[in-house]
C-alpha atoms as a PDB file:
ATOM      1  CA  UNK A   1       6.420  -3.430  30.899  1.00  0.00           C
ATOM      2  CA  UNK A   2       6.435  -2.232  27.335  1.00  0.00           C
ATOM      3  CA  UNK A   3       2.827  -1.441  25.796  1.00  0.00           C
ATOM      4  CA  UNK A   4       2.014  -1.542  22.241  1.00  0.00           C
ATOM      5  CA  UNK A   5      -0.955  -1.091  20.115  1.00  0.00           C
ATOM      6  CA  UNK A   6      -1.689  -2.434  16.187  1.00  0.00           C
ATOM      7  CA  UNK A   7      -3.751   0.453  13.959  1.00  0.00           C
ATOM      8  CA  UNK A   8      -5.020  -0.153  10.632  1.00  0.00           C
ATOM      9  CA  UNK A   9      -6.831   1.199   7.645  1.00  0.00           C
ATOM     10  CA  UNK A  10      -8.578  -1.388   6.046  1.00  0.00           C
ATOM     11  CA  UNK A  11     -11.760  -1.329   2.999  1.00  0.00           C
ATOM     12  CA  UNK A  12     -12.042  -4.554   2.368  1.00  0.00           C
ATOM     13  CA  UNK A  13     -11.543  -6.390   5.756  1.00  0.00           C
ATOM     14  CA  UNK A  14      -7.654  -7.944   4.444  1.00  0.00           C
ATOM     15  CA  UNK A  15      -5.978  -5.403   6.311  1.00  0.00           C
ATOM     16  CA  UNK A  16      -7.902  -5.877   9.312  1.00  0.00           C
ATOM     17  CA  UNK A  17      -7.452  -9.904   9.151  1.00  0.00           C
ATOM     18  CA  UNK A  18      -3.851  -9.262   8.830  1.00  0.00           C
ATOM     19  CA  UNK A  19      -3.854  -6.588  11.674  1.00  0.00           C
ATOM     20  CA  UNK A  20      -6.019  -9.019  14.100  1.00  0.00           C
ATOM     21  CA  UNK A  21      -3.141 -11.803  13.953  1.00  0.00           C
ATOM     22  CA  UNK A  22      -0.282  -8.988  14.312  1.00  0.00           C
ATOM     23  CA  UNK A  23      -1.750  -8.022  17.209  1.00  0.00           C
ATOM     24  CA  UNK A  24      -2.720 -11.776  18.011  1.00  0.00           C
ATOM     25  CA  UNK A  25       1.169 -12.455  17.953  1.00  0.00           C
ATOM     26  CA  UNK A  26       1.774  -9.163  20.354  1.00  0.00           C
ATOM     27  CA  UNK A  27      -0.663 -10.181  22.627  1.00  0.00           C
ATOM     28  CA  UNK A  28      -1.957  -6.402  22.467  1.00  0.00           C
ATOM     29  CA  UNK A  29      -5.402  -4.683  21.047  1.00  0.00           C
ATOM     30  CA  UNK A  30      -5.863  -3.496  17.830  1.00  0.00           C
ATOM     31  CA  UNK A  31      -8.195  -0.373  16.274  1.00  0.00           C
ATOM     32  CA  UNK A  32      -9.295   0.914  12.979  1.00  0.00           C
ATOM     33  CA  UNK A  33      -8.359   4.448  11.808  1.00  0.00           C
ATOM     34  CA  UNK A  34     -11.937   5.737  13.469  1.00  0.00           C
ATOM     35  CA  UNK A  35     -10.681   4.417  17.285  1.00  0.00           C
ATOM     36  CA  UNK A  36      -6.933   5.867  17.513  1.00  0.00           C
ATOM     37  CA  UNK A  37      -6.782   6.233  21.162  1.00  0.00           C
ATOM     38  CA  UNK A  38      -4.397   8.777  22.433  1.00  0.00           C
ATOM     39  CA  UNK A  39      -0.494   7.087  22.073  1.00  0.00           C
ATOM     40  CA  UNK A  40       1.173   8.679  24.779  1.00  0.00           C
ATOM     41  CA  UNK A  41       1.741   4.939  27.066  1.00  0.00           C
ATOM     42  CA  UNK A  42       2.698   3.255  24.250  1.00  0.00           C
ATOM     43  CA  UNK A  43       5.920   2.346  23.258  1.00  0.00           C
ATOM     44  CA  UNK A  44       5.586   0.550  20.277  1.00  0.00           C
ATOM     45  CA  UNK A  45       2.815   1.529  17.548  1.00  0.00           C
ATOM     46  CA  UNK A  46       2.564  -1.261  14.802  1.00  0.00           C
ATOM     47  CA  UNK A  47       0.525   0.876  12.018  1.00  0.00           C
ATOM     48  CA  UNK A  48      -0.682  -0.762   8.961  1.00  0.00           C
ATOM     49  CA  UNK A  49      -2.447   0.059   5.370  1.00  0.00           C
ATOM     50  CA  UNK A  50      -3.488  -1.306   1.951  1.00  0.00           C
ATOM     51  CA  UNK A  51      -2.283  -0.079  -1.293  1.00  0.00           C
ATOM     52  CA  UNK A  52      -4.134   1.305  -4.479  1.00  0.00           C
ATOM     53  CA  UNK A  53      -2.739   1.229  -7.893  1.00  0.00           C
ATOM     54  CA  UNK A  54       0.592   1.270  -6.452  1.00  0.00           C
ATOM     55  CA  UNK A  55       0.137   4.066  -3.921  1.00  0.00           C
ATOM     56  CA  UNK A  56      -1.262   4.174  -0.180  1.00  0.00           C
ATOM     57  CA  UNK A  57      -4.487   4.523   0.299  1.00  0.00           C
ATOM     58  CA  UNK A  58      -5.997   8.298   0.561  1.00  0.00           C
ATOM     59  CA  UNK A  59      -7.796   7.165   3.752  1.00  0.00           C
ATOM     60  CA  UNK A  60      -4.407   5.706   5.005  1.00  0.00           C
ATOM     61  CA  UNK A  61      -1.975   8.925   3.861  1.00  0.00           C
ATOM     62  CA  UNK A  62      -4.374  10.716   5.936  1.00  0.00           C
ATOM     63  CA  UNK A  63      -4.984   8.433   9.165  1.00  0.00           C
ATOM     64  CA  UNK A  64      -0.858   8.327   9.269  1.00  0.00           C
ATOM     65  CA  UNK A  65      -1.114  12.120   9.213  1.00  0.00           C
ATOM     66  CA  UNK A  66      -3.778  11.777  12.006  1.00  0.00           C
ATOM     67  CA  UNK A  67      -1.275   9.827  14.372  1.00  0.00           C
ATOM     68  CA  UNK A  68       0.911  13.626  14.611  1.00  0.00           C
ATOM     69  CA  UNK A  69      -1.756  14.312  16.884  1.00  0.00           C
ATOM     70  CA  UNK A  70      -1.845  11.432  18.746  1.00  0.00           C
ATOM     71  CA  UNK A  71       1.344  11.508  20.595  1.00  0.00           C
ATOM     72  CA  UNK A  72       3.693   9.421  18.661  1.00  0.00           C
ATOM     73  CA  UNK A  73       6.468  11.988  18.683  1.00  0.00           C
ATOM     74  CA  UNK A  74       9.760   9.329  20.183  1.00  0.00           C
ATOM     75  CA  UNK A  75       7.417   5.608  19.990  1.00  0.00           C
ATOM     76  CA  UNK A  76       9.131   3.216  18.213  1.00  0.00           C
ATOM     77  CA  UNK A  77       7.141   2.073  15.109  1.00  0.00           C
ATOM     78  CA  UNK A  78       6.855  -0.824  12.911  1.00  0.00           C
ATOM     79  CA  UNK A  79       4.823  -0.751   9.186  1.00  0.00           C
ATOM     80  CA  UNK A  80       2.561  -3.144   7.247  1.00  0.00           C
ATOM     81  CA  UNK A  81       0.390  -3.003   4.489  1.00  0.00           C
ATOM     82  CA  UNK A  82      -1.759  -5.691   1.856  1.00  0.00           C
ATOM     83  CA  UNK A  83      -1.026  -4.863  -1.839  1.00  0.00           C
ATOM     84  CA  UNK A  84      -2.745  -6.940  -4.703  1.00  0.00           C
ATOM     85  CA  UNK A  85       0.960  -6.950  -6.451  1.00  0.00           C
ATOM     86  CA  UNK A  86       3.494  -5.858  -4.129  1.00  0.00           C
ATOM     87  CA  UNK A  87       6.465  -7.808  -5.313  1.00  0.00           C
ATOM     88  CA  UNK A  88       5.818  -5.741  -8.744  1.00  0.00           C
ATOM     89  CA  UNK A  89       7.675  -3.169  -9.892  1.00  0.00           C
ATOM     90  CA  UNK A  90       6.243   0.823  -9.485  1.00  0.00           C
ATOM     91  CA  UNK A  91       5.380   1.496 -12.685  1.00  0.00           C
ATOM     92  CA  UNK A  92       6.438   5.268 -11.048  1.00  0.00           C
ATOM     93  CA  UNK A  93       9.850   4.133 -10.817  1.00  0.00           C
ATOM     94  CA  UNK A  94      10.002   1.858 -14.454  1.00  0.00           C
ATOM     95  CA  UNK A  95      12.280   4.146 -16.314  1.00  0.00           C
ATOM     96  CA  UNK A  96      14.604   5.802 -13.375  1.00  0.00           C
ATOM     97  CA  UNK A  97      15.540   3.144 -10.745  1.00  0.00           C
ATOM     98  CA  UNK A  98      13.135   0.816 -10.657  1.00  0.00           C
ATOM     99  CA  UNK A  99      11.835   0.051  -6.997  1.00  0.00           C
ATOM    100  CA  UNK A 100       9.097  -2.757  -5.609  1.00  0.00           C
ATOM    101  CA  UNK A 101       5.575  -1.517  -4.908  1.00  0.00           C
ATOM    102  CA  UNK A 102       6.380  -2.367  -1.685  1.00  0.00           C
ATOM    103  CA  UNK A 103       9.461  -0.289  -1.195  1.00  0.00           C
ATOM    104  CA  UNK A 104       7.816   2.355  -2.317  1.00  0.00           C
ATOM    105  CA  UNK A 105       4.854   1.707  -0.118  1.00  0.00           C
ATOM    106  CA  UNK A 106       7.328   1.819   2.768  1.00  0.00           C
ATOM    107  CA  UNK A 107       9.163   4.681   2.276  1.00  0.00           C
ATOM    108  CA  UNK A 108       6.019   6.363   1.776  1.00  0.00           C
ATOM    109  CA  UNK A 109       4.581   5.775   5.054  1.00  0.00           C
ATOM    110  CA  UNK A 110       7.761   5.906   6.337  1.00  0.00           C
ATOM    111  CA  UNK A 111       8.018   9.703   5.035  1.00  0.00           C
ATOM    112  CA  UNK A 112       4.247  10.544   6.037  1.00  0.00           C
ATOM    113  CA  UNK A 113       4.960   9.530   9.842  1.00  0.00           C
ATOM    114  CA  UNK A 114       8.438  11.282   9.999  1.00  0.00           C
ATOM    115  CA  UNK A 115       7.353  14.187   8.579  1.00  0.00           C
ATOM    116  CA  UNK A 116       6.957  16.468  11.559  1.00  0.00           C
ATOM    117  CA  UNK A 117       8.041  14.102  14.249  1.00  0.00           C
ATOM    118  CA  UNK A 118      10.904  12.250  15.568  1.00  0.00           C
ATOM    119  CA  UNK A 119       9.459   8.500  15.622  1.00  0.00           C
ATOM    120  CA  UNK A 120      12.028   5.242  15.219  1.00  0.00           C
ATOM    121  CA  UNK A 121      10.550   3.444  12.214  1.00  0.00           C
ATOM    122  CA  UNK A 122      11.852  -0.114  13.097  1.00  0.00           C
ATOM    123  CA  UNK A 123      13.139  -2.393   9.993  1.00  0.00           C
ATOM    124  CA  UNK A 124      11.010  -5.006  10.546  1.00  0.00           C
ATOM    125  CA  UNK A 125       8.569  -4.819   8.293  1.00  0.00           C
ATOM    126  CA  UNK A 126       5.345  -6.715   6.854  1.00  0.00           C
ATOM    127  CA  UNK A 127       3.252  -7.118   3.746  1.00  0.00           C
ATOM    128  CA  UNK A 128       1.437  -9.782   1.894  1.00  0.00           C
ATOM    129  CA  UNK A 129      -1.202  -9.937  -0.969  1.00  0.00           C
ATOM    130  CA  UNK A 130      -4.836  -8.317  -0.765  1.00  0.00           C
ATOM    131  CA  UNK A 131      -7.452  -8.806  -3.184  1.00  0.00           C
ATOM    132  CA  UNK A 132      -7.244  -6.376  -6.540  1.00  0.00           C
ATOM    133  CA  UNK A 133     -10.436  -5.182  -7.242  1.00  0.00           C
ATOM    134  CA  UNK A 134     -12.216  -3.319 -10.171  1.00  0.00           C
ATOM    135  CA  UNK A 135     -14.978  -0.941  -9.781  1.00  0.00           C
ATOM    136  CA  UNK A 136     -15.693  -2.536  -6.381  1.00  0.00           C
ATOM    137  CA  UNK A 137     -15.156  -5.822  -7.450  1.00  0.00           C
ATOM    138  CA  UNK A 138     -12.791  -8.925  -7.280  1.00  0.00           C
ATOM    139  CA  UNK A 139     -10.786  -9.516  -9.638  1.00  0.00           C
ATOM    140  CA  UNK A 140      -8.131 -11.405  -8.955  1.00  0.00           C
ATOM    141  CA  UNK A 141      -5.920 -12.796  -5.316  1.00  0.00           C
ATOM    142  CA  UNK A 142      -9.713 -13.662  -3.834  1.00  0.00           C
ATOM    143  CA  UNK A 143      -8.591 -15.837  -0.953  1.00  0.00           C
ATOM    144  CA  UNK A 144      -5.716 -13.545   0.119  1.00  0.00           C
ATOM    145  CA  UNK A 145      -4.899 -12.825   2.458  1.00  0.00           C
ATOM    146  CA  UNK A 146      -4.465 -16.611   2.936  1.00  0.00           C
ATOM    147  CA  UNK A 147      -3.970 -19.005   6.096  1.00  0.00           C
ATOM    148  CA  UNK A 148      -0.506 -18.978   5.505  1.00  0.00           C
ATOM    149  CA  UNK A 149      -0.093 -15.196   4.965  1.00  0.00           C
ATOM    150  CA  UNK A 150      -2.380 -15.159   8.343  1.00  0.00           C
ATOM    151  CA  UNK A 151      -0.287 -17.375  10.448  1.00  0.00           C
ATOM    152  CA  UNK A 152       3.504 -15.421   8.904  1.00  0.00           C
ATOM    153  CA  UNK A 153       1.478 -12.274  10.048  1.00  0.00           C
ATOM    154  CA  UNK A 154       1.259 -13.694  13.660  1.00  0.00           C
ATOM    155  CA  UNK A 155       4.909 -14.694  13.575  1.00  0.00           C
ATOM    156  CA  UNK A 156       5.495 -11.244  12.891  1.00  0.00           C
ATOM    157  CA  UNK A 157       3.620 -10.138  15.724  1.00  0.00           C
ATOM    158  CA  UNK A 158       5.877 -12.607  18.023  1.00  0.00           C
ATOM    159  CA  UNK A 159       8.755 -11.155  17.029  1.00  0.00           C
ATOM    160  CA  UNK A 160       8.017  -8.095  17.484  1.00  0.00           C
ATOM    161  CA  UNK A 161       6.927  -8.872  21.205  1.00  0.00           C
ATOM    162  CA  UNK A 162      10.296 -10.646  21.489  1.00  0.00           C
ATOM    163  CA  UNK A 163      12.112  -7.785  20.624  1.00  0.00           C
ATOM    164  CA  UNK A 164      10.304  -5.341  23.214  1.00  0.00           C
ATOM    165  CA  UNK A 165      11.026  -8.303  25.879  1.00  0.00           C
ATOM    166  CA  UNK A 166      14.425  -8.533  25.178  1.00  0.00           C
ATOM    167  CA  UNK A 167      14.411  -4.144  25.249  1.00  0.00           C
END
C-alpha cells in the first residue's frame, strides 16, 4: 500500500485549511512545519506554502530545506501554495519574460527541494487565493480561501490518491 503524508507552512491558518482538505481527499494525516516526522515510509509527500510579495515564504524556503533531512531523497512529490494574487504577473519577471506568481512560486520550491536530492516533483499541482495582508492586517481576498477553493482542494487530494492506486 502506498503511504503519503500532506506538510504545510501556514501564518494565517489558509494554508492549513487548504492542507486539511488535501489531505482530507488522500485520506492521509497532515503536519505543520514544527511536526515533520521522519519520511522514509512514505511514498508520496504533498508539501505546501503561502507566498509573500511574490516570493515563498522565509519560514517555507527554509522548512523545504528542512525536508533534506528528512528522508525524501527518491519520494515522489506534489506542490501547493495560497498566494493573495497568484494569477498576476512577477513583477521580477515584468521586463524579461514575464511569468505568473505562481510559476514562479513553483519552480521555486521546485528548485529548493531538488537542490541536493533526487525527488520526482509530480505535475500536478495546486494553488488558490489567501488573504493579502498589510502590517498584519487584511486587506483584501478575506474569505479566501473559499468553500469552493476548499472543496477543488479535496478533489485534488482524490486525485492524487487515484494516481498512487492506479501506481
Amino acid at each position: 500500500m502506498v503511504k503519503a503524508i500532506v506538510l504545510y507552512n501556514s501564518r494565517s491558518g489558509n494554508t492549513k485549511k487548504v492542507a486539511l482538505k488535501i489531505a482530507e481527499g488522500l485520506e492521509v494525516e497532515f503536519r505543520d512545519k514544527r511536526n515533520i516526522p521522519d519520511l522514509i515510509d512514505y511514498d508520496l509527500i504533498v508539501v505546501g506554502s503561502w507566498v509573500i510579495m511574490g516570493r515563498i515564504s522565509f519560514g517555507g524556503a527554509r522548512y523545504l530545506k528542512k525536508l533534506h533531512r528528512k528522508n525524501i531523497a527518491g519520494k515522489e512529490v506534489a506542490l501547493f501554495f495560497t498566494s493573495g494574487a497568484p494569477d498576476d504577473i512577477h513583477p521580477m519577471t515584468e521586463k524579461k519574460v514575464p511569468k505568473k506568481i505562481k510559476e514562479v512560486m513553483f519552480e521555486s520550491m521546485e528548485k529548493i527541494l531538488t537542490k541536493k536530492q533526487q525527488v520526482t516533483i509530480l505535475p500536478e499541482r495546486f494553488y488558490c487565493m489567501g488573504a493579502i495582508r498589510i502590517l498584519g492586517k487584511e486587506k483584501e481576498n478575506i474569505g479566501h480561501p473559499t468553500d469552493e477553493e476548499l472543496m477543488q482542494a479535496k478533489a485534488f487530494g482524490e486525485k492524487l490518491k487515484k494516481q498512487l492506486e492506479n501506481e
